[in-house]
Protein backbone atom coordinates (compact mmCIF):
# COMPACT_ATOMS: atom_id res chain seq x y z
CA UNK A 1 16.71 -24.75 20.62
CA UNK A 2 13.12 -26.40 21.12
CA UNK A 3 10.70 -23.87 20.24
CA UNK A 4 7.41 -23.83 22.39
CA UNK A 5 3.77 -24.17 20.93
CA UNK A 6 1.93 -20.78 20.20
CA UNK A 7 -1.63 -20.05 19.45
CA UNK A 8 -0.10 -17.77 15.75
CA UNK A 9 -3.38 -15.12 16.55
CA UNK A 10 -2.88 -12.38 13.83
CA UNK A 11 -2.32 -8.95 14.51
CA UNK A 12 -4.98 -6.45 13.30
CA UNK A 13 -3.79 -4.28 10.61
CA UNK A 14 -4.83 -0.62 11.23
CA UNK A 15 -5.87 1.06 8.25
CA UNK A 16 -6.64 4.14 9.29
CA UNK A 17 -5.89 7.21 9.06
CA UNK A 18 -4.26 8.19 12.51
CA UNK A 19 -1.96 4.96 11.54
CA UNK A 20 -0.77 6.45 8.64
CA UNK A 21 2.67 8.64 8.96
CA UNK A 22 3.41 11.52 6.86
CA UNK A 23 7.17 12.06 5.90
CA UNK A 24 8.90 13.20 2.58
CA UNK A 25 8.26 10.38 0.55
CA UNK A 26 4.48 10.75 0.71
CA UNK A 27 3.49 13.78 1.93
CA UNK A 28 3.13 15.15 -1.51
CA UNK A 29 0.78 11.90 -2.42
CA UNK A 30 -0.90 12.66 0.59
CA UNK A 31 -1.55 16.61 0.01
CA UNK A 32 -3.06 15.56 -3.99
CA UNK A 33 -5.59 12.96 -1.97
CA UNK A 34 -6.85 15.45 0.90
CA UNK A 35 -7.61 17.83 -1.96
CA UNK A 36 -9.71 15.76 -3.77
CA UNK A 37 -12.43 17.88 -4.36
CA UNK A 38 -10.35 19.60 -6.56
CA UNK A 39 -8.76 16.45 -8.72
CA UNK A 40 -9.33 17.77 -12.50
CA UNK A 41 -11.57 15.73 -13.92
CA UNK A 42 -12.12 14.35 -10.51
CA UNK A 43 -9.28 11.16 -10.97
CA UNK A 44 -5.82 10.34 -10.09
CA UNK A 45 -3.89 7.38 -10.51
CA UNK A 46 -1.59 6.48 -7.18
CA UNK A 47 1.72 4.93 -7.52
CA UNK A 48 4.03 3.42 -5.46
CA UNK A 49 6.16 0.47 -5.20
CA UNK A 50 5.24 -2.56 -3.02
CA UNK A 51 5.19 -1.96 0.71
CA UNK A 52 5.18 2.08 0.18
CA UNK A 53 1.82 2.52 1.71
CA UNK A 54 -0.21 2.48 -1.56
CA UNK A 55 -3.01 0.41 -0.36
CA UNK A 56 -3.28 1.97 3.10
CA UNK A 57 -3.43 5.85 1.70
CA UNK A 58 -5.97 4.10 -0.97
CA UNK A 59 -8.09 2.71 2.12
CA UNK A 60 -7.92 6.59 3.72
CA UNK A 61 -9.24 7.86 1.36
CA UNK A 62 -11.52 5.13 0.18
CA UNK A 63 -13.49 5.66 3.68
CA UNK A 64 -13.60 9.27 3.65
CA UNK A 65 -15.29 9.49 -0.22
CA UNK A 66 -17.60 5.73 0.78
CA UNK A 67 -15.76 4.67 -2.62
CA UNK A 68 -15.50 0.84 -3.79
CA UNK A 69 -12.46 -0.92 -4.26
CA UNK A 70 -11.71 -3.10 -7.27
CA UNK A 71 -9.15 -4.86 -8.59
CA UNK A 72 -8.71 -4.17 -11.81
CA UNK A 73 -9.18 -7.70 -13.26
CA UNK A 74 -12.29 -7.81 -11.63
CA UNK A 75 -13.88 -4.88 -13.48
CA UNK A 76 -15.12 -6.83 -16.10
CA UNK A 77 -17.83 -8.43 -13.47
CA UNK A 78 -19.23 -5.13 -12.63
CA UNK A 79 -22.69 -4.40 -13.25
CA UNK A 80 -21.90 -0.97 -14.35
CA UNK A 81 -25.67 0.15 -14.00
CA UNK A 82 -25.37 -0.22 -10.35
CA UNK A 83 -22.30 2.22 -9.98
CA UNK A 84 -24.19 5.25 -11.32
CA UNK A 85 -22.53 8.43 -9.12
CA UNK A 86 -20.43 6.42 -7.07
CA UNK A 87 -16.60 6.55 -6.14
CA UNK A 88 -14.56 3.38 -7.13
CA UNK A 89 -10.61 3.05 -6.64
CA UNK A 90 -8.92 0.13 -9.36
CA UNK A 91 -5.93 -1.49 -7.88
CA UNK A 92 -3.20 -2.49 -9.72
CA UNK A 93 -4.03 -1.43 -12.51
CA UNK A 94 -0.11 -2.28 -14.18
CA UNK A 95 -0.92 -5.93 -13.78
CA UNK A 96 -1.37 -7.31 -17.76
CA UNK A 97 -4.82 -7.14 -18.26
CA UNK A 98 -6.96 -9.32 -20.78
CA UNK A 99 -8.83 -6.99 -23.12
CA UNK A 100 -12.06 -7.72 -21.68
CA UNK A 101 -10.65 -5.91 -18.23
CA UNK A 102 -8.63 -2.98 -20.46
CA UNK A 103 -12.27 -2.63 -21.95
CA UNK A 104 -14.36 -2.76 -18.89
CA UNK A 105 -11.68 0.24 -17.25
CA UNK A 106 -12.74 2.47 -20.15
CA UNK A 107 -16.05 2.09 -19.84
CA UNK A 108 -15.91 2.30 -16.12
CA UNK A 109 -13.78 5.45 -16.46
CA UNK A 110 -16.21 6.57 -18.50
CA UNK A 111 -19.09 5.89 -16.51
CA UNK A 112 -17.61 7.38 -13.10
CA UNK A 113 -16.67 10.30 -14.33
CA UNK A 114 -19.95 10.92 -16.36
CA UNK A 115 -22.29 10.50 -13.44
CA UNK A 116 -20.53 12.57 -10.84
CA UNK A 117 -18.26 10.04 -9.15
CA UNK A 118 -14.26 10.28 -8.41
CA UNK A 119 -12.03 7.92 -9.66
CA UNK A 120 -8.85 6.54 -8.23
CA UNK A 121 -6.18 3.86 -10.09
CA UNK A 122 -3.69 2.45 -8.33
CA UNK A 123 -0.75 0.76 -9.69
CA UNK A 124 3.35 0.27 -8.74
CA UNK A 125 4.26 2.36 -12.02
CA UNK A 126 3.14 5.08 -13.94
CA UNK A 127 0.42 4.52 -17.02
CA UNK A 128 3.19 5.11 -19.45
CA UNK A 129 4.58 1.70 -18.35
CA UNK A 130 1.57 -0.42 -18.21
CA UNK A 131 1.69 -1.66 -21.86
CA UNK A 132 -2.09 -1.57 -22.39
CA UNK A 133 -3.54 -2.67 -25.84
CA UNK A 134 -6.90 -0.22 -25.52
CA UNK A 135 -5.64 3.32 -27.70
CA UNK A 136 -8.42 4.90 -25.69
CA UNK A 137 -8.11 3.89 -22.74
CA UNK A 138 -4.08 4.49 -22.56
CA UNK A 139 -5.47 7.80 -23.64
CA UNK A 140 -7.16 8.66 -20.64
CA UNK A 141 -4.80 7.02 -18.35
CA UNK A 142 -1.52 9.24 -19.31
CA UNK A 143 -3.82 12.31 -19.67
CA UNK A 144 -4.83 11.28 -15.59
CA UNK A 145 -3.24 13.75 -12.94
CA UNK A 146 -0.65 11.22 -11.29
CA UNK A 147 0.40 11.12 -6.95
CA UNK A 148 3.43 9.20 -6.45
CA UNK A 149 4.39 7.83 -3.53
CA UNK A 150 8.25 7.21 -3.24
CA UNK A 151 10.58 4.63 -1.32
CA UNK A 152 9.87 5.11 2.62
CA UNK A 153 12.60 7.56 4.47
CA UNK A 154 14.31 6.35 7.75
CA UNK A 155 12.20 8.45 9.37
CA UNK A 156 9.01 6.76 8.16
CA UNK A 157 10.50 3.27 8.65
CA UNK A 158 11.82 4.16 12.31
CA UNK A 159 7.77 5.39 13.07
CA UNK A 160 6.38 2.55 11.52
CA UNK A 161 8.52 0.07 12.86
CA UNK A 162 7.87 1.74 16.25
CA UNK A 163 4.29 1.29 15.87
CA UNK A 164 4.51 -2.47 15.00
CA UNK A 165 6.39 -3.63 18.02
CA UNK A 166 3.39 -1.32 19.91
CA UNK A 167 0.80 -3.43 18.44
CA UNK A 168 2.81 -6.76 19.44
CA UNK A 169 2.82 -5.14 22.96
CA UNK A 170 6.51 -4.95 22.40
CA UNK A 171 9.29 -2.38 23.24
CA UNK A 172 12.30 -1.74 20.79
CA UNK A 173 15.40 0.00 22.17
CA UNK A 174 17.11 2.78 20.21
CA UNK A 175 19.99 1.09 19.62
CA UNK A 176 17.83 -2.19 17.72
CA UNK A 177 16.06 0.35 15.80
CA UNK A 178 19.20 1.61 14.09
CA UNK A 179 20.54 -1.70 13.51
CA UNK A 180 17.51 -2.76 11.89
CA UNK A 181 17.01 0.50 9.68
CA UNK A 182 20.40 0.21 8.85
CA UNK A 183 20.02 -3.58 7.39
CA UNK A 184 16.69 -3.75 6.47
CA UNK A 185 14.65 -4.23 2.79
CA UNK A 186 13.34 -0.25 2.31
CA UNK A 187 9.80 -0.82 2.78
CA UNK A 188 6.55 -0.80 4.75
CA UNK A 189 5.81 -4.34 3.92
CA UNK A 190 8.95 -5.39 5.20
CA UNK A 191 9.13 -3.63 8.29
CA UNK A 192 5.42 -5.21 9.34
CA UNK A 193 7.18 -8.86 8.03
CA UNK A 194 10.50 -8.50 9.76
CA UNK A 195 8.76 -7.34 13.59
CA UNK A 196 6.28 -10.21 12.95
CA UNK A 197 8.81 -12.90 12.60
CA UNK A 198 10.61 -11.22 15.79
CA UNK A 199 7.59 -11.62 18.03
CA UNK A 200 7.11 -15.23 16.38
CA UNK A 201 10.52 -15.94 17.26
CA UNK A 202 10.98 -14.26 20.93
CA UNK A 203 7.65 -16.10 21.93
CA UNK A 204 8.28 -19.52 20.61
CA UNK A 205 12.15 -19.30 21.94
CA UNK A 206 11.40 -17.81 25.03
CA UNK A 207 13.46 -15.02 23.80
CA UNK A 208 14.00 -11.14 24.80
CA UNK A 209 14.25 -8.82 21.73
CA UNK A 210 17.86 -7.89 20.52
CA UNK A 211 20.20 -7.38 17.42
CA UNK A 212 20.64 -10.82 17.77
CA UNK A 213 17.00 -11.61 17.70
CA UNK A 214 17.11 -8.89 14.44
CA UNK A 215 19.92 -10.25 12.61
CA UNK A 216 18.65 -13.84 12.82
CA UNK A 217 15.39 -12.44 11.29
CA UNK A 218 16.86 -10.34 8.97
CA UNK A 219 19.10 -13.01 7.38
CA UNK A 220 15.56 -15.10 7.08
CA UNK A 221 13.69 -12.52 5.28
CA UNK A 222 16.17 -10.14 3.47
CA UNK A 223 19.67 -11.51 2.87
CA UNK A 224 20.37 -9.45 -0.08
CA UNK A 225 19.53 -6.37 1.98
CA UNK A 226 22.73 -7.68 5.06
């Protein structure tokens, strides 16, 4: 089928936190990051697979506290005088690290915690995992309160998928919801990737959505999951 020219105009990604659906696989992440005033020690370290939301519920609560984002390899080019008092979160902090990051996340921890600030660490496994070289600083990171956020529910999935096809200004029956849940990767990234391609796909063939529409898109993007 010829497949007509379209203007690929991205779809905002809300990040905030009336976009963000509670269910059983995060609200107990959710609960440790509203109480954050009471963190001991004032840090956590957030985990979560890919696609479970990690970066979103970091954003949340990265607006609420005015707290910086880093990744982690990037902490070595902080000027650490400038982040006296302040609020900083370090993604992905499982990554392998050179030493000169593993050093410059002790001395940030340090630093944070020493001046007032709350610290957040977020990473797809827990800091027992992370194989880091620093004695110290794997010190502090498996003594740090941990939030974990498991694999997305079908309930989650079902209200997030719901909310993508809103913000393509398109409606998904019941019956393609449950075929997709039932076929589909586990996971908030995928979800967003899967109703993408189907929007790409229905405008470019001139096509209506269905469990056709799904299952061609689903064999694209996840054929181990068929």
């Amino acid at each position: 089928m010829a497949e007509q020219l379209i203007f690929d105009l991205p779809v905002k990604q809300a990040l905030g936190r009336a976009d963000f659906f509670i269910s059983p696989s995060n609200q107990h992440a959710v609960a440790m990051l509203e109480g954050w005033r009471d963190w001991p020690e004032r840090k956590v370290i957030l985990t979560g697979a890919a696609g479970s939301g990690k970066s979103h519920l970091a954003q949340i609560w990265a607006d609420e506290v005015g707290a910086r984002i880093v990744p982690a390899t990037e902490v070595p080019l902080l000027m650490m005088e400038e982040l006296d008092g302040s609020s900083i979160i370090v993604e992905d902090a499982d990554q392998p690290l050179e030493m000169a990051a593993e050093t410059g996340l002790f001395h940030l921890h340090n630093l944070v915690l020493a001046s007032g600030g709350y610290l957040m660490v977020t990473a797809k496994t827990p800091p027992s995992q992370w194989g880091l070289k620093l004695a110290d600083l794997n010190s502090r990171m498996l003594a740090t309160p941990q939030a974990a956020l498991l694999a997305p529910d079908e309930g989650l999935l079902q209200a997030v998928l719901m909310k993508h096809f809103d913000d393509h200004q398109l409606s998904a029956t019941p019956k393609l919801l449950t075929y997709m849940l039932k076929r589909m990767t586990r996971s908030l990234s995928a979800a967003r990737e899967i109703v993408d391609e189907m929007d790409r796909l229905a405008l470019s063939q001139k096509r209506k959505l269905s469990i056709e529409l799904a299952s061609e898109v689903l064999d694209k993007l996840a054929p181990e999951a068929q």
